[in-house]
C-alpha atoms as a PDB file:
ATOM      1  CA  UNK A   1     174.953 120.268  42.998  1.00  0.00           C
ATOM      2  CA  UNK A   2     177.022 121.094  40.185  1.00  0.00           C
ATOM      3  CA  UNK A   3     175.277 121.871  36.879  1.00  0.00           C
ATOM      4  CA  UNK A   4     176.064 120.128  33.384  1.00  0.00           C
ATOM      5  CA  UNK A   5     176.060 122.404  30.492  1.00  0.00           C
ATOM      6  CA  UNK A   6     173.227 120.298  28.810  1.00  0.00           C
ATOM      7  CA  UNK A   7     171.347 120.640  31.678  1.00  0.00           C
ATOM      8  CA  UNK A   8     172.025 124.155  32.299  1.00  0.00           C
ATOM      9  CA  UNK A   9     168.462 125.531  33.549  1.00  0.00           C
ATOM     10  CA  UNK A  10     166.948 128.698  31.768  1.00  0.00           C
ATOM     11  CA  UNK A  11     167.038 131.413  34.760  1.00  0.00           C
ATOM     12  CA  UNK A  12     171.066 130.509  33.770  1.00  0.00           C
ATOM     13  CA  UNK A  13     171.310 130.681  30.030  1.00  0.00           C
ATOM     14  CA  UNK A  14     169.042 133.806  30.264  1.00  0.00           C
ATOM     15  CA  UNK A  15     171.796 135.219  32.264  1.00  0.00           C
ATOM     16  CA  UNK A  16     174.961 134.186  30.563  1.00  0.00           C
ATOM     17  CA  UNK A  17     173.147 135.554  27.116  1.00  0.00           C
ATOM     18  CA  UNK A  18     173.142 139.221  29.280  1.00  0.00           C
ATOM     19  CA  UNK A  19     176.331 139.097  29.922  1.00  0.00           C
ATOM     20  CA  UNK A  20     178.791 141.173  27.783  1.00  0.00           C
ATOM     21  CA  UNK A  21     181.144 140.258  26.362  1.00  0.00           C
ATOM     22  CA  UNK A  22     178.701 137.684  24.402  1.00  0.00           C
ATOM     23  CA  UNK A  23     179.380 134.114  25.758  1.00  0.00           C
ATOM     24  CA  UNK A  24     179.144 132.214  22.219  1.00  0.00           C
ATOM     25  CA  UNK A  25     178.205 128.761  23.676  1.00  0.00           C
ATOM     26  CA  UNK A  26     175.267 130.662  25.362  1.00  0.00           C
ATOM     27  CA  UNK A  27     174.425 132.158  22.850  1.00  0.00           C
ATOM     28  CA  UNK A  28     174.360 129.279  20.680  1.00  0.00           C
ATOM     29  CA  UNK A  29     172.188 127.374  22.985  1.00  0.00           C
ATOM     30  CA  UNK A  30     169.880 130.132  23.164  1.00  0.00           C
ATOM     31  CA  UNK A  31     169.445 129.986  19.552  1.00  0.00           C
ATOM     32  CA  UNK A  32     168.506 125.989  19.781  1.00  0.00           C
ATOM     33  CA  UNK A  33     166.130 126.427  22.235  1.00  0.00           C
ATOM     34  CA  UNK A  34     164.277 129.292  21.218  1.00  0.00           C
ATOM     35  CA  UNK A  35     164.487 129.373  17.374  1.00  0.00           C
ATOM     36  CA  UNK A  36     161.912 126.371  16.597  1.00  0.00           C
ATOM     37  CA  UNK A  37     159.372 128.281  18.681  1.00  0.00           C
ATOM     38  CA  UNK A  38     160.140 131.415  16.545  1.00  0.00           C
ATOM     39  CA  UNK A  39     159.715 129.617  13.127  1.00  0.00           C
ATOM     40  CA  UNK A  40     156.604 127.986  14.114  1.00  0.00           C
ATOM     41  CA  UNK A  41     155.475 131.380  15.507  1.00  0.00           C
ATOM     42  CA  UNK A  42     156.517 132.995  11.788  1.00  0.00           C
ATOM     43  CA  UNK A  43     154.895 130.306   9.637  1.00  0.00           C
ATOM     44  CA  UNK A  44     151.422 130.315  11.818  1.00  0.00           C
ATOM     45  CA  UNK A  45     151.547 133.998  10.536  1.00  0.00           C
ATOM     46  CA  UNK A  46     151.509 133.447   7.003  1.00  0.00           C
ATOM     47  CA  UNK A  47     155.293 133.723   6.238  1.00  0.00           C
ATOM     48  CA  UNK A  48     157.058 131.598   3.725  1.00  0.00           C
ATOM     49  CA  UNK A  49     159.571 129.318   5.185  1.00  0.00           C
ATOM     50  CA  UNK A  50     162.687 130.946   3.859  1.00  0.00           C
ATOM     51  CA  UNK A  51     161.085 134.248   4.729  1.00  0.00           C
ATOM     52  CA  UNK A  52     160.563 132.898   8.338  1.00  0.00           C
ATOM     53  CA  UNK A  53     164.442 132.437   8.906  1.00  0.00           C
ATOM     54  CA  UNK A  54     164.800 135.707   7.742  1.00  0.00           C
ATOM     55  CA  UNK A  55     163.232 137.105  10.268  1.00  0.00           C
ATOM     56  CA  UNK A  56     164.147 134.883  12.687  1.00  0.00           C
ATOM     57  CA  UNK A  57     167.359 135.902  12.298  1.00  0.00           C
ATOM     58  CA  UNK A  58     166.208 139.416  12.654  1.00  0.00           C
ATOM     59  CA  UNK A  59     164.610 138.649  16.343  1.00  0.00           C
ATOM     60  CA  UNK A  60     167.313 137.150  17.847  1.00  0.00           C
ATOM     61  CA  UNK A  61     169.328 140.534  16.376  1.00  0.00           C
ATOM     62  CA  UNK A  62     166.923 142.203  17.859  1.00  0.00           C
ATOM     63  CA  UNK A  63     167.140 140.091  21.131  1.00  0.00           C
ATOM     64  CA  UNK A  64     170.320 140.453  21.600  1.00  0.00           C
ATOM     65  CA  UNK A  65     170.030 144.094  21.036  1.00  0.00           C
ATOM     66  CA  UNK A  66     167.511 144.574  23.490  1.00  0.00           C
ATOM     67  CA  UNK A  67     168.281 141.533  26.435  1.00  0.00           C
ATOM     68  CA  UNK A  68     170.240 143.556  28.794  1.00  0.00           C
ATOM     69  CA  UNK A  69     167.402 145.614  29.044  1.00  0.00           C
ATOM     70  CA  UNK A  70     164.700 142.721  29.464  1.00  0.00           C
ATOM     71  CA  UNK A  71     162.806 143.126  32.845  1.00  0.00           C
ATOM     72  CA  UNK A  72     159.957 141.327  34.677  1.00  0.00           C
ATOM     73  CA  UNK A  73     158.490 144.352  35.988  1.00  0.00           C
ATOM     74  CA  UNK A  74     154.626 143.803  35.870  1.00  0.00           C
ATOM     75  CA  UNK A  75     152.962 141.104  36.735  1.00  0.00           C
ATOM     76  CA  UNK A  76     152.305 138.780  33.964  1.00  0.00           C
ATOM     77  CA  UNK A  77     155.875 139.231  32.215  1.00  0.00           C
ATOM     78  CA  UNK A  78     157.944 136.503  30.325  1.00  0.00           C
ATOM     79  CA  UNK A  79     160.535 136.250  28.445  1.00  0.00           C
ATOM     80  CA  UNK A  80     158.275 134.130  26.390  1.00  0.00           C
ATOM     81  CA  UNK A  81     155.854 136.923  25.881  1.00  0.00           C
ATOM     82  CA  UNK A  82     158.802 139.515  25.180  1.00  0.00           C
ATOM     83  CA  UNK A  83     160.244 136.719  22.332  1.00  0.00           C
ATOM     84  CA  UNK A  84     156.832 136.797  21.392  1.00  0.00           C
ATOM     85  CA  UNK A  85     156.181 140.336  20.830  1.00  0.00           C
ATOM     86  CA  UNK A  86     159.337 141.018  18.774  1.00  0.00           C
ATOM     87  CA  UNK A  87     159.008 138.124  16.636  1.00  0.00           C
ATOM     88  CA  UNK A  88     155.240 140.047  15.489  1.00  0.00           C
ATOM     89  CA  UNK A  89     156.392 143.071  15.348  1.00  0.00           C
ATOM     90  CA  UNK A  90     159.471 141.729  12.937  1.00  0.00           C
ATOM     91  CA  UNK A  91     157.468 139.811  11.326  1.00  0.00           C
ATOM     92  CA  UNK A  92     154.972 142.876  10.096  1.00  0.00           C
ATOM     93  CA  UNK A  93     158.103 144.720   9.687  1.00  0.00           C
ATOM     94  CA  UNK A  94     158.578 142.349   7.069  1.00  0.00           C
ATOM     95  CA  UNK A  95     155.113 142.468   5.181  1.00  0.00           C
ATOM     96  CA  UNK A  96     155.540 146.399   4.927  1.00  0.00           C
ATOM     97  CA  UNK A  97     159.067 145.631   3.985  1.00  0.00           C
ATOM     98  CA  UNK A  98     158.574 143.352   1.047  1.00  0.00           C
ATOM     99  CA  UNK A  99     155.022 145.576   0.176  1.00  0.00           C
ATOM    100  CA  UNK A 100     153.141 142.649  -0.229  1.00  0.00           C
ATOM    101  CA  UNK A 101     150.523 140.771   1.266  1.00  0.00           C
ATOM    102  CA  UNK A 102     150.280 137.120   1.374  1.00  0.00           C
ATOM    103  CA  UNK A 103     148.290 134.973  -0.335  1.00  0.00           C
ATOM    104  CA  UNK A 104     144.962 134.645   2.038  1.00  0.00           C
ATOM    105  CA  UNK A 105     143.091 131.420   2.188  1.00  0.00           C
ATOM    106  CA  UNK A 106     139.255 131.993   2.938  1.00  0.00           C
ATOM    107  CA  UNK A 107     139.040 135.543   1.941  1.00  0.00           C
ATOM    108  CA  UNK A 108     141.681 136.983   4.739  1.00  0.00           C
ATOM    109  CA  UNK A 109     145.481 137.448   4.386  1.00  0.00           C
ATOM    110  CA  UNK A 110     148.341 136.787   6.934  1.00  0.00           C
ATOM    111  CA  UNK A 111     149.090 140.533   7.528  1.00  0.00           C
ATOM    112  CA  UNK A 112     145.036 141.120   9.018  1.00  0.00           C
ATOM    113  CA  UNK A 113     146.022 137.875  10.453  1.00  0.00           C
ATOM    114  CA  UNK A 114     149.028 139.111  12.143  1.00  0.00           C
ATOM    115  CA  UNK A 115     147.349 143.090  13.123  1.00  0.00           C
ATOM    116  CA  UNK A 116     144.005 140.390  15.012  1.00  0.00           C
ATOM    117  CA  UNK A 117     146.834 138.413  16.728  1.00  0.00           C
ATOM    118  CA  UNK A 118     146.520 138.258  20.629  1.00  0.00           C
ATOM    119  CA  UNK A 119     148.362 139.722  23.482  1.00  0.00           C
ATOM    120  CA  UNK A 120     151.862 137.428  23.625  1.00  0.00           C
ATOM    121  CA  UNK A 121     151.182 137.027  26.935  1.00  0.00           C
ATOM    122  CA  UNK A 122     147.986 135.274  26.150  1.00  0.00           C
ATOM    123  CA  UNK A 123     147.350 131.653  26.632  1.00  0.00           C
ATOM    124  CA  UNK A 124     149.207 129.738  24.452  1.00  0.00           C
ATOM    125  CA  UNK A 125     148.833 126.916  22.137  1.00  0.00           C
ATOM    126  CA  UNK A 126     148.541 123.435  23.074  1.00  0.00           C
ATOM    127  CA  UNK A 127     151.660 122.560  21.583  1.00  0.00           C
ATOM    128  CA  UNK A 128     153.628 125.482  23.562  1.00  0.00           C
ATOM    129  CA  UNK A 129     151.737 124.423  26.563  1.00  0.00           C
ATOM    130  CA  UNK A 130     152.934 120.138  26.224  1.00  0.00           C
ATOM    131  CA  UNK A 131     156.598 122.059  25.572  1.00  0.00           C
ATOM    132  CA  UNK A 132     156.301 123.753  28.409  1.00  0.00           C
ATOM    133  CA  UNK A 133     155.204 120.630  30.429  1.00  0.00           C
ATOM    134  CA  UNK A 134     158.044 118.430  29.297  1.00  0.00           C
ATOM    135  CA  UNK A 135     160.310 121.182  30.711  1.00  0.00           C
ATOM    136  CA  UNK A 136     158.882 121.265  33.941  1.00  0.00           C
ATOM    137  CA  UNK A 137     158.868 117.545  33.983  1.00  0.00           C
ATOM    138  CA  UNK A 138     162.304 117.325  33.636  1.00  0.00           C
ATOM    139  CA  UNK A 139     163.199 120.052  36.425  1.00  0.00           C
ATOM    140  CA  UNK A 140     161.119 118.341  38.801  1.00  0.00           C
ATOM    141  CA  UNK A 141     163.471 114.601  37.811  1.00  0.00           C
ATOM    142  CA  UNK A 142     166.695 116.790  38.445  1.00  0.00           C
ATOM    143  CA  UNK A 143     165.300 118.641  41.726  1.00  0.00           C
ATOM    144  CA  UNK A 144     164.263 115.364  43.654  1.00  0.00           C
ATOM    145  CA  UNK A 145     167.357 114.396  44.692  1.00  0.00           C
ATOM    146  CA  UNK A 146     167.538 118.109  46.348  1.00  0.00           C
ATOM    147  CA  UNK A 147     164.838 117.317  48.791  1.00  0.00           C
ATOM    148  CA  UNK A 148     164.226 114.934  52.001  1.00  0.00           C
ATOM    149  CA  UNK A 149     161.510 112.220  51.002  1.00  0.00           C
ATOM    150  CA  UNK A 150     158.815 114.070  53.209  1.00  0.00           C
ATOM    151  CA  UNK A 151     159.000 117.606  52.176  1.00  0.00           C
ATOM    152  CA  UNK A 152     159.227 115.861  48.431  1.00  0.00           C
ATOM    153  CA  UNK A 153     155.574 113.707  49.288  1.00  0.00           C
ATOM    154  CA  UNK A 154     154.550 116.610  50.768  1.00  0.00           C
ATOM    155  CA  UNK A 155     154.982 118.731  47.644  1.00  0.00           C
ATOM    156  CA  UNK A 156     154.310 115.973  45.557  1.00  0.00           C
ATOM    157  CA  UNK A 157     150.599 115.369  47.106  1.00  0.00           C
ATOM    158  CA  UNK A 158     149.151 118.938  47.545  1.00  0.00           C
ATOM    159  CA  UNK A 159     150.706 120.820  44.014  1.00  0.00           C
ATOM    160  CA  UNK A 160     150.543 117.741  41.743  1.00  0.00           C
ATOM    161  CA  UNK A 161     147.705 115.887  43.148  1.00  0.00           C
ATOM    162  CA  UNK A 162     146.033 118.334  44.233  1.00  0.00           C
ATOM    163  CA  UNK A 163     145.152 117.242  48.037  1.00  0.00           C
ATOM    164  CA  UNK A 164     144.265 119.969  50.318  1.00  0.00           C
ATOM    165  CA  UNK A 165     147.126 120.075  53.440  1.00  0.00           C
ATOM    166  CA  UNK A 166     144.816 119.862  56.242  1.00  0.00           C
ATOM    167  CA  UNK A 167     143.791 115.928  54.560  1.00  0.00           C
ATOM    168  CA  UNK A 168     147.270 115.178  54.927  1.00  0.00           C
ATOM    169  CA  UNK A 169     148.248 116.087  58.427  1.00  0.00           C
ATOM    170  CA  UNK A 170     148.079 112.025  59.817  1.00  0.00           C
ATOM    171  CA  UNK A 171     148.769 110.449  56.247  1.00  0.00           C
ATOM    172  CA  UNK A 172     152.195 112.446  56.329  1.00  0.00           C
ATOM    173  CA  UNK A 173     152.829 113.182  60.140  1.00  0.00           C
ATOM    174  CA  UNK A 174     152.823 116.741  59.506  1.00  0.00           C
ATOM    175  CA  UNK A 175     150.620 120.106  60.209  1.00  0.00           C
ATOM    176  CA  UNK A 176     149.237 121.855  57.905  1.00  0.00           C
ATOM    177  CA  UNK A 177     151.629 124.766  57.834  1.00  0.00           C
ATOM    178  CA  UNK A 178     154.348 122.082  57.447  1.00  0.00           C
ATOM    179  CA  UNK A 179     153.469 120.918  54.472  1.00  0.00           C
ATOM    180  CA  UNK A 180     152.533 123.964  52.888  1.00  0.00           C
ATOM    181  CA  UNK A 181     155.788 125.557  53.644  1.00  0.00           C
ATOM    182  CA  UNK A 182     157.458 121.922  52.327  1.00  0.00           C
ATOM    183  CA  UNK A 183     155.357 122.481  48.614  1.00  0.00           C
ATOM    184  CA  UNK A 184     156.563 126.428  48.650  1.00  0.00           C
ATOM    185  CA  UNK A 185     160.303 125.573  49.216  1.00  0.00           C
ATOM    186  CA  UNK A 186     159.884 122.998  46.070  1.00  0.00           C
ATOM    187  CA  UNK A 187     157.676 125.451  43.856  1.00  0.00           C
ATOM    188  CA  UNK A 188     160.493 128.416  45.065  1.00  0.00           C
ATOM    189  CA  UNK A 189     163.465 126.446  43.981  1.00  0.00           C
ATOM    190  CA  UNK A 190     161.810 125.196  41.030  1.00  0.00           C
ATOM    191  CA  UNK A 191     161.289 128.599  39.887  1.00  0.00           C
ATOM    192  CA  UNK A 192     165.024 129.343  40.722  1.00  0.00           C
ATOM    193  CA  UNK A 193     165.279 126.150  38.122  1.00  0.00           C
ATOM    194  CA  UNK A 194     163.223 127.044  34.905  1.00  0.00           C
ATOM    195  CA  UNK A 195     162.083 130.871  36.108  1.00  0.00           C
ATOM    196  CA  UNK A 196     159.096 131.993  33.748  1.00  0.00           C
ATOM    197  CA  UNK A 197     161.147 132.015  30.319  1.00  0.00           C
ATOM    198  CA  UNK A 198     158.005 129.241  29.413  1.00  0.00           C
ATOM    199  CA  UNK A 199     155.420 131.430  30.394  1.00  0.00           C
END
């Protein structure tokens, strides 16, 4: 099944950005998809909005620097995270930069702010998380068509509803192992689809 380029999935783009030399459509597409997240990350810090695009401009320098050399080595890594991480540690850049601190509300400034911030591979925010879920949701529409109706129900019943496999064996016509092996093939090529660049 041939892939439009609006559709293209992550696991892709993420690969195409590697690439040298620099495919600008990619690259372009990376920067529509991922800047938004970096802004919001930027302003949640404490930084002004025109000081956000600054360094936003400075990650994805930065990430394009560095991508090549991006790995998933430990268990636990995202690209997500990785964005993460170099969008705080440009954004303190920054602070030290400019040699001021923020304007604190409540007694506390950004930069303390930014030095108590979590792990970037920590849960996220609810608003990352519904992101991440509309993504998903739309993999899932474009895979369907990939699979025969009962390794789809099957899929569908145990890792969306949640139904154990051995209460489906008569509903479905299936054993146990069946149907486990028909939700792994699903979650497998679903991975293949969106890979962990949401975390």
């Amino acid at each position: 099944m041939a892939t439009k380029p609006d559709k293209e999935t992550s696991v892709t783009l993420l690969e195409r950005v590697q690439k040298l030399p620099a495919d600008r459509e990619a690259w372009d597409e990376f920067v529509r998809r991922y800047h938004p997240m970096i802004h919001a990350w930027c302003l949640k810090w404490g930084l002004q909005a025109s000081d956000a695009e600054d360094v936003a401009q400075d990650v994805f320098a930065a990430a394009a620097a560095g991508l090549a050399d991006f790995r998933r080595d430990r268990p636990g890594d995202t690209f997500r995270g990785w964005l993460r991480g170099i969008t705080r540690n440009k954004a303190l850049m920054h602070f030290r930069r400019s040699g001021r601190q923020p304007a604190g509300e409540g007694g506390s400034d950004a930069l303390l702010r930014l030095q108590d911030v979590a792990d970037p591979q920590a849960e996220c925010d609810p608003e990352e998380e519904a992101e991440a879920g509309q993504v998903y949701h739309r993999a899932l529409q474009l895979l369907r068509g990939e699979f025969a109706e009962p390794v789809w129900q099957a899929f569908w019943l145990t890792a969306i509803d949640g139904r154990a496999p051995a209460a489906l064996t008569a509903e479905l016509g299936m054993s146990s192992a069946s149907i486990r092996q028909a939700k792994s093939r699903v979650l497998r090529r679903l991975k293949q689809e969106v890979g962990d660049l949401l975390g």
